[in-house]
C-alpha atoms as a PDB file:
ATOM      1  CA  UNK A   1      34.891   0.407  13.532  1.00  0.00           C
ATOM      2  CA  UNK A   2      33.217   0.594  10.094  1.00  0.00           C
ATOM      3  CA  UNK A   3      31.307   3.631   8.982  1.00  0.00           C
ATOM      4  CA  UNK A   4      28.000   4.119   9.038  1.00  0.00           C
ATOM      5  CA  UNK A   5      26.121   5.149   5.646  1.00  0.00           C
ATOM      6  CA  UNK A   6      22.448   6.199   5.342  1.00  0.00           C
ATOM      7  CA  UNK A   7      20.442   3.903   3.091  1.00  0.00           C
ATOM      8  CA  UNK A   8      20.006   5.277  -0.705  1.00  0.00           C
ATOM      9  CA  UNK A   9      16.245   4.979  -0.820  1.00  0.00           C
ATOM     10  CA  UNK A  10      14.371   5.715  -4.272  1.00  0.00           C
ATOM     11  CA  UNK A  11      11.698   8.188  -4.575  1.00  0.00           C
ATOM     12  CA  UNK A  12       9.292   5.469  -5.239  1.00  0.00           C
ATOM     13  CA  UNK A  13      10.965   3.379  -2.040  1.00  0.00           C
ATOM     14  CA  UNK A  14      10.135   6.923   0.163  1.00  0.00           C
ATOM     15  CA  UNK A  15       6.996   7.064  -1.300  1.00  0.00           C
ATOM     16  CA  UNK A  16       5.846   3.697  -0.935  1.00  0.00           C
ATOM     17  CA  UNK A  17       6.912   4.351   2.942  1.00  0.00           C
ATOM     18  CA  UNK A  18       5.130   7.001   3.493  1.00  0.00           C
ATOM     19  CA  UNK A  19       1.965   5.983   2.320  1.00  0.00           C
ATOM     20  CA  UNK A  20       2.432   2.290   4.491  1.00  0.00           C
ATOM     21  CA  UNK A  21       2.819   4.985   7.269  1.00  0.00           C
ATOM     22  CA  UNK A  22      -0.222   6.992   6.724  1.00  0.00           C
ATOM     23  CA  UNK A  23      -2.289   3.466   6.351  1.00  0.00           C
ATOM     24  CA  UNK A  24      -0.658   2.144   9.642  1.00  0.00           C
ATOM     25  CA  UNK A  25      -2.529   5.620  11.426  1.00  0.00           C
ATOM     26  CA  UNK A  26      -5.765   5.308   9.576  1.00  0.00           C
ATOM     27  CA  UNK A  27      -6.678   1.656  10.197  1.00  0.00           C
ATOM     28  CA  UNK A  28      -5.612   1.972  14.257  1.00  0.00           C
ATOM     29  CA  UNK A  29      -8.052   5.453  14.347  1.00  0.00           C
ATOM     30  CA  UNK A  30     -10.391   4.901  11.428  1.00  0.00           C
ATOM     31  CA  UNK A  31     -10.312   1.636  10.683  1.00  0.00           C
ATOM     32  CA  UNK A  32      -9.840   2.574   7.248  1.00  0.00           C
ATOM     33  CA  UNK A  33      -6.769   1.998   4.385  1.00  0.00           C
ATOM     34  CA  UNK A  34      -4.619   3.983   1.575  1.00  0.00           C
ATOM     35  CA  UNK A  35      -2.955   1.354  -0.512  1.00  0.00           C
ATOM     36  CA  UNK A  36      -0.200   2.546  -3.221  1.00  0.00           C
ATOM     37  CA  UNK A  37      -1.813   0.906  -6.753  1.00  0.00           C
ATOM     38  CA  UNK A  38       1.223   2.918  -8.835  1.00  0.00           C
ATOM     39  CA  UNK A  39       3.490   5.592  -9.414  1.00  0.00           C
ATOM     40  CA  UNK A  40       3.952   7.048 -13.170  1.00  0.00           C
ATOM     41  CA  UNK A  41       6.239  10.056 -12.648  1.00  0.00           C
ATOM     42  CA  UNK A  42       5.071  12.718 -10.047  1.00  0.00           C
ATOM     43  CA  UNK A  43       1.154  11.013 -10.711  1.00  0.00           C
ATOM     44  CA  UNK A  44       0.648   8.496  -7.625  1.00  0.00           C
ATOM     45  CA  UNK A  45      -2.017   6.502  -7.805  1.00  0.00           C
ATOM     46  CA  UNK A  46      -3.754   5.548  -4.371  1.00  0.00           C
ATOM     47  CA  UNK A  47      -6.722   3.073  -3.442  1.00  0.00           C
ATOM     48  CA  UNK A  48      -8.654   4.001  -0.185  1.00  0.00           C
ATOM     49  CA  UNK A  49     -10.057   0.888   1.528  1.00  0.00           C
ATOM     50  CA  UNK A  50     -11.662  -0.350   4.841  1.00  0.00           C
ATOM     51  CA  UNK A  51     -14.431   1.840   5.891  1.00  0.00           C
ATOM     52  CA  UNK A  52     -12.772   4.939   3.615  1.00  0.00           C
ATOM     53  CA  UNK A  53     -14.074   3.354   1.166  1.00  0.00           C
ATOM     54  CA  UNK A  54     -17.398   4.024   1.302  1.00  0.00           C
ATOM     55  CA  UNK A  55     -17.079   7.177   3.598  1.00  0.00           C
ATOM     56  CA  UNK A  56     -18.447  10.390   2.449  1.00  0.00           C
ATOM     57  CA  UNK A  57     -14.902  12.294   3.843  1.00  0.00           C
ATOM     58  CA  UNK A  58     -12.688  10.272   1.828  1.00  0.00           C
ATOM     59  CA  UNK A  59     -11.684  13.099  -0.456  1.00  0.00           C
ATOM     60  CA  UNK A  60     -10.771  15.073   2.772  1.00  0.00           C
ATOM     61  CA  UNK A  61      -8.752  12.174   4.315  1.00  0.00           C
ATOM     62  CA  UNK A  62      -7.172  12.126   0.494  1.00  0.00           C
ATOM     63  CA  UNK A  63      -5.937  15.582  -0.027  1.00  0.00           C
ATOM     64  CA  UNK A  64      -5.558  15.867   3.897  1.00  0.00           C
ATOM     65  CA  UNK A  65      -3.683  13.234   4.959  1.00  0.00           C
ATOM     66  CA  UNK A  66      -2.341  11.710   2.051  1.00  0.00           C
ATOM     67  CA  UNK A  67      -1.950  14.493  -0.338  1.00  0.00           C
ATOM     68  CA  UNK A  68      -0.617  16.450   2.357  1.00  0.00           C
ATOM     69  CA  UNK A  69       1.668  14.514   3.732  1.00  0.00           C
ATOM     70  CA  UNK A  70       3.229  13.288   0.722  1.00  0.00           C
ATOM     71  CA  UNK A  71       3.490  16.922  -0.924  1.00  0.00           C
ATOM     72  CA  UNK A  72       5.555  17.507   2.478  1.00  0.00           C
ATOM     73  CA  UNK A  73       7.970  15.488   0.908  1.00  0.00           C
ATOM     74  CA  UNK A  74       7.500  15.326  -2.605  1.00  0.00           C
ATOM     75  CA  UNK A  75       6.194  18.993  -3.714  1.00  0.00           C
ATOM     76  CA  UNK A  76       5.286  18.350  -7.252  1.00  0.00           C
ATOM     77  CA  UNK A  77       3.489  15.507  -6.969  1.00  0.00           C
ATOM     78  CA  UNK A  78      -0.331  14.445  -7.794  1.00  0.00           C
ATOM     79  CA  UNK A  79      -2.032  12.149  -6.049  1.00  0.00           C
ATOM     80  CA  UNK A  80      -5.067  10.028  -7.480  1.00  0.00           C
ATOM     81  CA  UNK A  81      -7.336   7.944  -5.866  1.00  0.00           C
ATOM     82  CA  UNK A  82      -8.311   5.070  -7.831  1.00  0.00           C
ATOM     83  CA  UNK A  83     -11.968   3.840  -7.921  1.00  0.00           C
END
C-alpha cells in the first residue's frame, strides 16, 4: 500500500482556491462574481463582476466575504478590488 501525501499547494494556488470558492457562493445566491486579476506579495488584486458590479454593497461583500475570508487564512494580506 503506498502512502498517502497531502498536496504542496502554493500560497498563490490556496489563494486562487479560495477566491474560486467564494465566487462559486456568490453567483448561486447573488448572481454576482470575485475574479482573482493578481497577486504581488500579500496585495491581491480582485475584480467583482455580475450584478456586484454595479451594486452599491460591493465594498461590504469585499471586505466581508472576500477580505474576510481570505484574512482567515492569510492574516497579512490586502485585498484590492480593481475597477
Amino acid at each position: 500500500m503506498t502512502e498517502h501525501v497531502a498536496p504542496n499547494f502554493s500560497k498563490a494556488e490556496k489563494i486562487a482556491g479560495l477566491i474560486e470558492q467564494i465566487s462559486a457562493y456568490i453567483e448561486q445566491y447573488h448572481h454576482g462574481s470575485v475574479e482573482l486579476v493578481a497577486i504581488d506579495g500579500d496585495k491581491i488584486i480582485v475584480r467583482l463582476g455580475g450584478a456586484c458590479a454595479e451594486c452599491e454593497l460591493s465594498p461590504q461583500t469585499l471586505q466581508g466575504w472576500v477580505a474576510g475570508t481570505l484574512r482567515q487564512f492569510f492574516p497579512n494580506v490586502e485585498i484590492i478590488a480593481e475597477d
